[in-house]
N, C-alpha and C. Protein backbone atom coordinates (compact mmCIF):
# COMPACT_ATOMS: atom_id res chain seq x y z
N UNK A 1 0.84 -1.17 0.00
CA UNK A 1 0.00 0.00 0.00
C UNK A 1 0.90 1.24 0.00
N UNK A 2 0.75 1.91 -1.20
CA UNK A 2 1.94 3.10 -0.90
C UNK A 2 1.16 4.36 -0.17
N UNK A 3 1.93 5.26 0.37
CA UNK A 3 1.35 6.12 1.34
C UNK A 3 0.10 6.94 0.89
N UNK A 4 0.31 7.13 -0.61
CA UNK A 4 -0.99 7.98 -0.70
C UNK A 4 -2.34 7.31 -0.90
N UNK A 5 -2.37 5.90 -0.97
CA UNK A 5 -3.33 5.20 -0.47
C UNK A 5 -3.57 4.84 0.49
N UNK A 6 -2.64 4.79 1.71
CA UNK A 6 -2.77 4.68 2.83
C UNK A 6 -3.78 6.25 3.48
N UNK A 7 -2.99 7.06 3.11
CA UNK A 7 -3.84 8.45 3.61
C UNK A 7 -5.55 8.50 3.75
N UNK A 8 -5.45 8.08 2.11
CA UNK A 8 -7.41 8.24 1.09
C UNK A 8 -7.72 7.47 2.37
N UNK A 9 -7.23 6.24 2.65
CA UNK A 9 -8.25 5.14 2.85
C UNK A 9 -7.89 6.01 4.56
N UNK A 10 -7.39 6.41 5.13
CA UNK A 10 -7.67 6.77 6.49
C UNK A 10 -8.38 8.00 6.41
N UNK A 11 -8.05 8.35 5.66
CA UNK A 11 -9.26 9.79 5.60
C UNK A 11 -10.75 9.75 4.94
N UNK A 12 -11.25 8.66 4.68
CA UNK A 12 -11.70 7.86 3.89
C UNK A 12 -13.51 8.72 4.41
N UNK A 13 -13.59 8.65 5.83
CA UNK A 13 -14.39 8.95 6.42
C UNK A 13 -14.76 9.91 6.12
N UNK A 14 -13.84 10.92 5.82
CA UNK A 14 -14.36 12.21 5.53
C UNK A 14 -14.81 13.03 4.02
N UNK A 15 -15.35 13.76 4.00
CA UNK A 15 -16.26 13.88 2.39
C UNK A 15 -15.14 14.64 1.63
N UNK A 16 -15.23 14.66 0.61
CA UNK A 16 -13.97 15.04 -0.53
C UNK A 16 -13.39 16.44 -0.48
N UNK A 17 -14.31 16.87 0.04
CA UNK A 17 -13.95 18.47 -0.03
C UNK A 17 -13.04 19.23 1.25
N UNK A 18 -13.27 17.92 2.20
CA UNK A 18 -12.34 18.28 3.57
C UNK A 18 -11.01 17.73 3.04
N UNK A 19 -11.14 16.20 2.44
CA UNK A 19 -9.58 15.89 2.55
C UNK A 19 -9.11 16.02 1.66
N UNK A 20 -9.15 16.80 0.39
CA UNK A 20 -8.31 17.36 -0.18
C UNK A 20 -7.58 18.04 0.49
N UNK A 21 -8.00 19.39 1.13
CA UNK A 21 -7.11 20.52 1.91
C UNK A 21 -5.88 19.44 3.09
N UNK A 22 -6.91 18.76 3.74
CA UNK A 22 -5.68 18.05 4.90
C UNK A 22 -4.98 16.99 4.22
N UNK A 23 -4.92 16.42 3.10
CA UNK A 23 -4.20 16.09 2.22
C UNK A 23 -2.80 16.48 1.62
N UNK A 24 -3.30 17.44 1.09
CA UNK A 24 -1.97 18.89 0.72
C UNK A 24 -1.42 19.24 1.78
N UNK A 25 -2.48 19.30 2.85
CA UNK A 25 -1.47 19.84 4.60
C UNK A 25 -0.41 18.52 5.06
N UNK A 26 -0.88 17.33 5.04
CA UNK A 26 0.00 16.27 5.27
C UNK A 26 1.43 16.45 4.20
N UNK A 27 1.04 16.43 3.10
CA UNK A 27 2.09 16.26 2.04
C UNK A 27 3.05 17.19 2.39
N UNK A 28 2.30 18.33 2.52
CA UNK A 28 3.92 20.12 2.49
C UNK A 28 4.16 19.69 3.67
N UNK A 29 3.87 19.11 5.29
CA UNK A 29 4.76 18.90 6.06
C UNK A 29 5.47 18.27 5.85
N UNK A 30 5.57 16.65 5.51
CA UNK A 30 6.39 15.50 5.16
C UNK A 30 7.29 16.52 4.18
N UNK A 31 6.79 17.25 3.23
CA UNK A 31 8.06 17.71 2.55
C UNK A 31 9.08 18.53 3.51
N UNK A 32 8.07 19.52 3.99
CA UNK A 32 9.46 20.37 4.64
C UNK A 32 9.94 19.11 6.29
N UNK A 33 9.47 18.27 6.57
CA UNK A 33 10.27 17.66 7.41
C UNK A 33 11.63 16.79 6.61
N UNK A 34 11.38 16.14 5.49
CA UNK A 34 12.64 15.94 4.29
C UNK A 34 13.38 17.14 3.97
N UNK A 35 13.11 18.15 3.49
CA UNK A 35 14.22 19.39 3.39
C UNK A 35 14.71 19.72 4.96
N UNK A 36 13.85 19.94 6.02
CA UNK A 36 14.86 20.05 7.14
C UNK A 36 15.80 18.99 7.39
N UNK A 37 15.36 18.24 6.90
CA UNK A 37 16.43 17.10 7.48
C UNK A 37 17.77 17.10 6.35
N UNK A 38 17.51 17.78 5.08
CA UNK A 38 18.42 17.64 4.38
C UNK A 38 19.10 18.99 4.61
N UNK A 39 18.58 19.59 5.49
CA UNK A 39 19.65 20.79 5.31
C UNK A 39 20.13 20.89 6.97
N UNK A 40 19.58 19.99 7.69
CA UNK A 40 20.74 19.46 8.63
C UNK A 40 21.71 19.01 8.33
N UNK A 41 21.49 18.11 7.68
CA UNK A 41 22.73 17.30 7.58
C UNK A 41 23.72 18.14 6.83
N UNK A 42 23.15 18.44 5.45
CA UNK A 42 24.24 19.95 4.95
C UNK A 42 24.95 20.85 6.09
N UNK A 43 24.05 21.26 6.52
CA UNK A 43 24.66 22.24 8.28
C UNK A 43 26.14 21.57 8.76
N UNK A 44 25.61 19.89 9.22
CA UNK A 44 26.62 19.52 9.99
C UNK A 44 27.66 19.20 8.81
N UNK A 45 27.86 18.82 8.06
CA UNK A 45 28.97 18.49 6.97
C UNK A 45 29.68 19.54 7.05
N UNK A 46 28.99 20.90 6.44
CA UNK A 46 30.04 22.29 6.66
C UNK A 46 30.49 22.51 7.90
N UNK A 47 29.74 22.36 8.54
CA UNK A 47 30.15 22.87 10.09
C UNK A 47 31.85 21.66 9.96
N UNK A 48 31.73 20.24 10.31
CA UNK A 48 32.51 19.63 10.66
C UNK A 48 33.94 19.97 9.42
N UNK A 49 33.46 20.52 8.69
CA UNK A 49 34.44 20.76 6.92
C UNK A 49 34.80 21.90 7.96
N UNK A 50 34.65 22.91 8.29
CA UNK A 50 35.11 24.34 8.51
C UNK A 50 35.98 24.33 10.13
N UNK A 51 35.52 23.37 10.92
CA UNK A 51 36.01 23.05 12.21
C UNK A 51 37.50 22.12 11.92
N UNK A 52 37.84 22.21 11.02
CA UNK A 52 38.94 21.21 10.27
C UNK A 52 40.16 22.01 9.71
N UNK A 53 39.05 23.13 9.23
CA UNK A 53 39.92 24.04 8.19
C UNK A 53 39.47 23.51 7.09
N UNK A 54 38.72 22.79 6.49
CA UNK A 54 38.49 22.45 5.08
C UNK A 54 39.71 21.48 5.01
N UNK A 55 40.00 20.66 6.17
CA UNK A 55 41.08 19.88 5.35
C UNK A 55 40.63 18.49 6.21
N UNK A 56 40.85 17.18 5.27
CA UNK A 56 40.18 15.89 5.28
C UNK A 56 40.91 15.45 6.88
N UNK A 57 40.35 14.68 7.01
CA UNK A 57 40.63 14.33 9.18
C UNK A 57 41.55 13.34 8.73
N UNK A 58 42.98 13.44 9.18
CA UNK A 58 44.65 12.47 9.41
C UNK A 58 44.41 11.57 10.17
N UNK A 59 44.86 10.31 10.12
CA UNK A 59 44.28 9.36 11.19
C UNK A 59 46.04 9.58 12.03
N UNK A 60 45.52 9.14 13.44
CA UNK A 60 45.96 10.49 14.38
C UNK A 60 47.27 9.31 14.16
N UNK A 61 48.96 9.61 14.32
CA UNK A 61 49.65 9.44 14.85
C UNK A 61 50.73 9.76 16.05
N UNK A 62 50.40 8.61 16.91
CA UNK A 62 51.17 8.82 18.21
C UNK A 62 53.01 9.46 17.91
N UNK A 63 53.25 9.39 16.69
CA UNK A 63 54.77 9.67 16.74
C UNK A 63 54.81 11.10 16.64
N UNK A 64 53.99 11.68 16.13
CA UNK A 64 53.96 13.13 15.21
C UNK A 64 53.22 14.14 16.67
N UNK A 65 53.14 13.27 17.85
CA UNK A 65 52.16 14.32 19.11
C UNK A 65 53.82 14.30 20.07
N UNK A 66 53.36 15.61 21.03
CA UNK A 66 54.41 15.69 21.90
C UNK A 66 53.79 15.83 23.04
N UNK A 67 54.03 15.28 24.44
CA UNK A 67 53.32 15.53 25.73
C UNK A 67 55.02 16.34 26.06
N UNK A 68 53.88 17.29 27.00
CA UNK A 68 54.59 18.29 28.02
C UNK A 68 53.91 18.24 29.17
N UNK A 69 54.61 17.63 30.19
CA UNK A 69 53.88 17.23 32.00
C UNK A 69 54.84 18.90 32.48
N UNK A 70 53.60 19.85 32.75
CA UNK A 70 54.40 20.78 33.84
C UNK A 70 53.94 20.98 35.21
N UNK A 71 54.87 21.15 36.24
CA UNK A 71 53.79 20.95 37.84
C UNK A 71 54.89 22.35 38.02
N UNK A 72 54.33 22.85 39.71
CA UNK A 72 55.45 23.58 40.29
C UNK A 72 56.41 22.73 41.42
N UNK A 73 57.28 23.39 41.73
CA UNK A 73 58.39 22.05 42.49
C UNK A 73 57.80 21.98 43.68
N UNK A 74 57.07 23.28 44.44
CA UNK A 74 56.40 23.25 45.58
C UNK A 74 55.53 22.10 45.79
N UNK A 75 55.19 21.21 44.98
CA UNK A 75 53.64 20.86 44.96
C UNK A 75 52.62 21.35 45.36
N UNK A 76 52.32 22.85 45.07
CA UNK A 76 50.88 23.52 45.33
C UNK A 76 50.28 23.01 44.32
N UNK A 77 50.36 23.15 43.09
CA UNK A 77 49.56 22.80 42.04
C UNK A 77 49.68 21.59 41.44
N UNK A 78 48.96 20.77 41.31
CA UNK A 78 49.05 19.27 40.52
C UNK A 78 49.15 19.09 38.74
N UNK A 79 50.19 18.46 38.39
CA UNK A 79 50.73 18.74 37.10
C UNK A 79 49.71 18.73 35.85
N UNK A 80 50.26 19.47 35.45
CA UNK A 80 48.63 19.75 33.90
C UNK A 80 49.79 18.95 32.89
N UNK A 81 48.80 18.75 31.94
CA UNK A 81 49.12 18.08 30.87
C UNK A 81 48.63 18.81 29.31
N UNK A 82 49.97 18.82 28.81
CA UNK A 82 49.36 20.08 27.56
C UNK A 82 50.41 18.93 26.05
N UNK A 83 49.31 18.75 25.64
CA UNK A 83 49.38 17.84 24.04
C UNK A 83 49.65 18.93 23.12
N UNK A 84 50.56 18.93 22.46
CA UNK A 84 50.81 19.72 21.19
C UNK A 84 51.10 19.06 20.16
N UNK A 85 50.50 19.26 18.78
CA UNK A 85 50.78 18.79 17.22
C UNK A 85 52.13 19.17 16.96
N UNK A 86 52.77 17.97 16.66
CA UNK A 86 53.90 18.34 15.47
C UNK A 86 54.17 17.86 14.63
N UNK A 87 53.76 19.09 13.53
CA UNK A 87 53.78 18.60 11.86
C UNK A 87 54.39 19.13 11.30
């Protein structure tokens, strides 16, 4: 049963002149719920493209990272840890 027979026959009850209009009202939502969804996903693609720099994601290597452990000698402060890229 494809959907627009599914609709008739649930709206079936009602006389022709009503479900035309809630007909067309079902259809333009289902559409704009498909374009929102397609222009989410567009959204997040750019978004994740621009959070990159426009440049394709490196699969990460451990040789090319540098750890730096810094504390103070006092031990007031407990040592932070700062990861830096080197490319």
């Amino acid at each position: 049963m494809s959907p627009k027979n599914f609709l008739q026959s649930t709206l079936g009850y009602c006389s022709g002149s009503v479900q035309q209009p809630i007909m067309a009202l079902i259809w333009r939502a289902l559409s704009a719920l498909v374009v929102l969804g397609i222009l989410g996903r567009i959204n997040r693609s750019l978004l994740y493209w621009t959070l990159n720099n426009w440049q394709r994601p490196v699969r990460w290597n451990p040789k090319n990272e540098v750890v730096l452990l810094t504390g103070s000698s006092g031990g007031r402060k407990p040592f932070e840890v700062k990861a830096t890229s080197h490319f």
